[in-house]
C-alpha atoms as a PDB file:
ATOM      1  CA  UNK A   1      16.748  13.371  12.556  1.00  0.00           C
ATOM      2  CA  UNK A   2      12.853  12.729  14.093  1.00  0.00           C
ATOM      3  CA  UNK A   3      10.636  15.268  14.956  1.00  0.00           C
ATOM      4  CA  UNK A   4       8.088  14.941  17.010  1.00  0.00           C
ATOM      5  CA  UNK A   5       4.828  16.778  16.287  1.00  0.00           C
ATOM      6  CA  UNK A   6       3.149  17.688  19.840  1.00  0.00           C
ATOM      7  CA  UNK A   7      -0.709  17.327  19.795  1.00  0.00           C
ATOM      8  CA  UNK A   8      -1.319  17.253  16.365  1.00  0.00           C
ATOM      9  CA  UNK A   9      -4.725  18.583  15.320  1.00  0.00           C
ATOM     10  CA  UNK A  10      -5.318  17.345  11.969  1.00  0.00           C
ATOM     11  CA  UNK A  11      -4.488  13.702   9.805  1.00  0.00           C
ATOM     12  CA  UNK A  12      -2.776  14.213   6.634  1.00  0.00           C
ATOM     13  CA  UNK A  13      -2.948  11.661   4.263  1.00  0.00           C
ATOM     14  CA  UNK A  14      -0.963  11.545   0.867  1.00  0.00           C
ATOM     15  CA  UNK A  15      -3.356   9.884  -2.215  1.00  0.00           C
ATOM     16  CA  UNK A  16       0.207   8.186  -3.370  1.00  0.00           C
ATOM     17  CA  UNK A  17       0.546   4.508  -2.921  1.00  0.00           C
ATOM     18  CA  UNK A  18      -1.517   1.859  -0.453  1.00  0.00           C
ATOM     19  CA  UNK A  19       1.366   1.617   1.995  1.00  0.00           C
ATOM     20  CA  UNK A  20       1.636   2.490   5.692  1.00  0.00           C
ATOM     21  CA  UNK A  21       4.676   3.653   7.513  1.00  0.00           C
ATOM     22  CA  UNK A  22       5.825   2.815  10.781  1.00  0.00           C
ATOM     23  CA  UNK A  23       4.952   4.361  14.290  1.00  0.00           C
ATOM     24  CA  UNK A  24       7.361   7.264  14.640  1.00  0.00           C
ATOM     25  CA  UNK A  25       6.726   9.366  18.409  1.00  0.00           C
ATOM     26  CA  UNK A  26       4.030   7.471  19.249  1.00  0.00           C
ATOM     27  CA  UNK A  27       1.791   8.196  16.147  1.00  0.00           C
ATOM     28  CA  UNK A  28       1.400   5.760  13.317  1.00  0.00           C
ATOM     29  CA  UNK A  29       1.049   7.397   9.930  1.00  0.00           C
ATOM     30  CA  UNK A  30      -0.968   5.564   7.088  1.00  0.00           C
ATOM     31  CA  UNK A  31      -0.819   6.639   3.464  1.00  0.00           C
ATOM     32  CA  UNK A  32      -4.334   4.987   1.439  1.00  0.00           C
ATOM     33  CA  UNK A  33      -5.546   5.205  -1.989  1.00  0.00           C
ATOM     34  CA  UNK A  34      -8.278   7.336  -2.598  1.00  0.00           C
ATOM     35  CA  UNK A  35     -11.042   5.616  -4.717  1.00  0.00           C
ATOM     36  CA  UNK A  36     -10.402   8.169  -7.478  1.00  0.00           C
ATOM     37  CA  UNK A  37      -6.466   6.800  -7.890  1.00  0.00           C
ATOM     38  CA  UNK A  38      -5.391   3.935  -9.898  1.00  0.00           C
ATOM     39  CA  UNK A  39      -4.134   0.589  -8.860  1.00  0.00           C
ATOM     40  CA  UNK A  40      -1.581   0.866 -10.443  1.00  0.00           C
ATOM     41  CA  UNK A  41       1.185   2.686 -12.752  1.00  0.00           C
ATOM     42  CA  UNK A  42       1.948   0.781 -15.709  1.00  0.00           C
ATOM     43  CA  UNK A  43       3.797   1.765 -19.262  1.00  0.00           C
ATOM     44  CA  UNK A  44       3.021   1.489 -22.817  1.00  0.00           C
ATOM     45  CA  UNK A  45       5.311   1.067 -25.417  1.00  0.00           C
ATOM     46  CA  UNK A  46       3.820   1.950 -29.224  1.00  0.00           C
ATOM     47  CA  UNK A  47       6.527  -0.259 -31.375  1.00  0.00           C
ATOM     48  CA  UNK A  48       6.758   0.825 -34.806  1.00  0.00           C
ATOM     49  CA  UNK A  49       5.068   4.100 -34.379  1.00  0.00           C
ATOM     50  CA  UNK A  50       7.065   6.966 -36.222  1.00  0.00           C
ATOM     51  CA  UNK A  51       8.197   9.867 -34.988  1.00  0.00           C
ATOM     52  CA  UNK A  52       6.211  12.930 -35.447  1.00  0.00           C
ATOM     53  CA  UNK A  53       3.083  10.959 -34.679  1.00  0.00           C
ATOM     54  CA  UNK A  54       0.524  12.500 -32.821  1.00  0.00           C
ATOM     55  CA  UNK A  55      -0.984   9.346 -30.532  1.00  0.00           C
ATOM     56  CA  UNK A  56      -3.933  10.128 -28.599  1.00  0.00           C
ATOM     57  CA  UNK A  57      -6.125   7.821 -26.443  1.00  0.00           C
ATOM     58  CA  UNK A  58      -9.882   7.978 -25.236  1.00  0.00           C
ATOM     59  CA  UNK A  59     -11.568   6.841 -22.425  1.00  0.00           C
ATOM     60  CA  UNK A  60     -14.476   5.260 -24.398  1.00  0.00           C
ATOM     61  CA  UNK A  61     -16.723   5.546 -21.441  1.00  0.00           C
ATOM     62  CA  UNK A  62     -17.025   9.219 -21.910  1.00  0.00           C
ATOM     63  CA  UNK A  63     -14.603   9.920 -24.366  1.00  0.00           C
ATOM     64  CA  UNK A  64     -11.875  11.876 -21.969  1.00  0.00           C
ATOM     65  CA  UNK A  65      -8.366  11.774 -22.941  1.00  0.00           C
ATOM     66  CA  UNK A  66      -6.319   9.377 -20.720  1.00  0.00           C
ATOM     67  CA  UNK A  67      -3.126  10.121 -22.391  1.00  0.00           C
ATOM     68  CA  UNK A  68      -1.535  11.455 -25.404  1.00  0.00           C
ATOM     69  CA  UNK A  69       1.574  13.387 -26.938  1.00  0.00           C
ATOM     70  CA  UNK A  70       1.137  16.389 -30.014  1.00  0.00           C
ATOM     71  CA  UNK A  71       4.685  14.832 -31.564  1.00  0.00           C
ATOM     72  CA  UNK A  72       6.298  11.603 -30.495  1.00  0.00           C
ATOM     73  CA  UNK A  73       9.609   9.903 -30.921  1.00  0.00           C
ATOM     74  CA  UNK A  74      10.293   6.461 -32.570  1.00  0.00           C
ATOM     75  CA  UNK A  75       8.620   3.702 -29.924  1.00  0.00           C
ATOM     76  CA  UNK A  76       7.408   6.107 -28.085  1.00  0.00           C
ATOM     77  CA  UNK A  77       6.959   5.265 -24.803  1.00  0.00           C
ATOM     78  CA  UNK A  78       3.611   6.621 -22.363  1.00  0.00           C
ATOM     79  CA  UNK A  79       5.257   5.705 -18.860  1.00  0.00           C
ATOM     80  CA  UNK A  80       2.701   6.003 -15.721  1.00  0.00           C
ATOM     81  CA  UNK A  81      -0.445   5.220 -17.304  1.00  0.00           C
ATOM     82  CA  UNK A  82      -3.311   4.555 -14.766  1.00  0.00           C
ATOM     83  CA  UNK A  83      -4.613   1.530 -14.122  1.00  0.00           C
ATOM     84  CA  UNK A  84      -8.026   1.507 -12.702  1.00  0.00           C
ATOM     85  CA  UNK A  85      -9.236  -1.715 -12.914  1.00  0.00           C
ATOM     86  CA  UNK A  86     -10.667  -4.263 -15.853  1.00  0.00           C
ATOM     87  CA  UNK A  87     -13.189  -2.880 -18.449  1.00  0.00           C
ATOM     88  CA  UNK A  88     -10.985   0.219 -18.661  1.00  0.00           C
ATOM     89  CA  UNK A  89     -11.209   0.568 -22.115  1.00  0.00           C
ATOM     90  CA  UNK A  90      -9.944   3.212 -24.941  1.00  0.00           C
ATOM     91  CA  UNK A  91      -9.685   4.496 -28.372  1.00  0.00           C
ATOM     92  CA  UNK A  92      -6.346   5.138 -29.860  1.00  0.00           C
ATOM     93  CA  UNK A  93      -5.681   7.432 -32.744  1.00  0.00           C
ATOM     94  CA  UNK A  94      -2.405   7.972 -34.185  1.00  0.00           C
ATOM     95  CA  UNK A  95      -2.213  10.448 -36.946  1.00  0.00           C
ATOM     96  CA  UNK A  96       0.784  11.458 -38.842  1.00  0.00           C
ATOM     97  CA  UNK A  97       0.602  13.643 -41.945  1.00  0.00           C
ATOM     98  CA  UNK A  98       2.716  11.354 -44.366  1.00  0.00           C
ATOM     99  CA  UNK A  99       0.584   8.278 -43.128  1.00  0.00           C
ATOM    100  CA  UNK A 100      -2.941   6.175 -42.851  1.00  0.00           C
ATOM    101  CA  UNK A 101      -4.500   7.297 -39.735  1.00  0.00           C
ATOM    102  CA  UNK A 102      -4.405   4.541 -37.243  1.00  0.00           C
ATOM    103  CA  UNK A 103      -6.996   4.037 -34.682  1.00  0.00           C
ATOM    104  CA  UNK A 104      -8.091   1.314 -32.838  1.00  0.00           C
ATOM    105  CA  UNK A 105      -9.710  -0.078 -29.194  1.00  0.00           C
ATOM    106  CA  UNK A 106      -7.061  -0.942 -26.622  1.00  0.00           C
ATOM    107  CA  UNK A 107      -7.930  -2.479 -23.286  1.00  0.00           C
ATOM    108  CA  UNK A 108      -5.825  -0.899 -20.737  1.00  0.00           C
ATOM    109  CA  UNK A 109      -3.294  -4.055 -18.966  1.00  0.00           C
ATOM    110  CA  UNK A 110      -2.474  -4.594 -15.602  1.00  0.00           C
ATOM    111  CA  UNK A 111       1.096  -4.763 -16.411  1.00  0.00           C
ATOM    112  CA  UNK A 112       3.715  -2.765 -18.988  1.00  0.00           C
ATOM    113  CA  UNK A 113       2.658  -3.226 -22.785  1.00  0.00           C
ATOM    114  CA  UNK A 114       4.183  -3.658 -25.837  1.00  0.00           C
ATOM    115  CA  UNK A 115       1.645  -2.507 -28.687  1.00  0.00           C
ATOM    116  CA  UNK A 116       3.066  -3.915 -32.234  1.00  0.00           C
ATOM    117  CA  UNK A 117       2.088  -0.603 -34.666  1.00  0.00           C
ATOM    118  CA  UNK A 118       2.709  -0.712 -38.709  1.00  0.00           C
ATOM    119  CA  UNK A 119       2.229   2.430 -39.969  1.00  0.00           C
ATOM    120  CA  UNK A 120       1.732   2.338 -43.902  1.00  0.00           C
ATOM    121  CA  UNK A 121       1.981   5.682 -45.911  1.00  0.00           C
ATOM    122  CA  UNK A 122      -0.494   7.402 -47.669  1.00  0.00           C
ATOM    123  CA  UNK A 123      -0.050   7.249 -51.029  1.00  0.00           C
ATOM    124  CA  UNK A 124      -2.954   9.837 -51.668  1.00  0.00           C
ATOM    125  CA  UNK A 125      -1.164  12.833 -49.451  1.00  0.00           C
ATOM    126  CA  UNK A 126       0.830  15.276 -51.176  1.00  0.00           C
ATOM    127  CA  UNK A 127       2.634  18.372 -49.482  1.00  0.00           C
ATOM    128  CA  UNK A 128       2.706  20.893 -51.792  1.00  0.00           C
ATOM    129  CA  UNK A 129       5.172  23.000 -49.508  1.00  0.00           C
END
């Protein structure tokens, strides 16, 4: 079913994707990417990371977090991480309790990631619980 909107007084346009839809009742609707949205969606995948890991990365611009999980799964995956461009660079911390603290500088790709992680244990940490 098409409606028709009679006269319409205002544009909306959605800050979703760079594509443009087809003339529908006379009116062409185009959907643009606001400067402030990424190129692009892309996915990381931390290989080797165990589970329980906290992972955390930082914009090192300004140091805002782009992304990050409190406890992850085995190869945990970060799906629809923003793209913005080259230079976009971070700081990655992963920190488990039984393990060396891991962190690192990661240029963000254009295109889905595997990151390689080997986690060694800490042979100085003791739970006393």
């Amino acid at each position: 079913m098409t409606a028709c909107i009679p006269n319409p007084a205002g544009t909306v346009v959605p800050a979703q994707s760079s594509k443009v839809t087809a003339a529908l009742c006379g009116m062409t609707v185009g959907v643009f990417r606001l400067p402030t949205d990424p190129l692009r969606y892309i996915d990381l995948t931390f290989d080797g990371v165990v589970a329980g890991s906290e992972i955390r990365a930082y914009l090192q611009s300004d140091g805002t977090e782009l992304f990050g999980v409190e406890s992850c799964d085995a190869d945990h995956v970060f799906s629809g991480v923003g793209y913005f461009g080259t230079g976009q660079d971070v700081t990655i911390r992963i920190v488990n309790s039984g393990y060396r603290i891991k962190e690192f500088t990661y240029a963000i790709p254009a295109v889905d990631q595997v990151i390689p992680i080997q986690m060694e244990a800490d042979k100085w940490y003791s739970n006393p619980a």
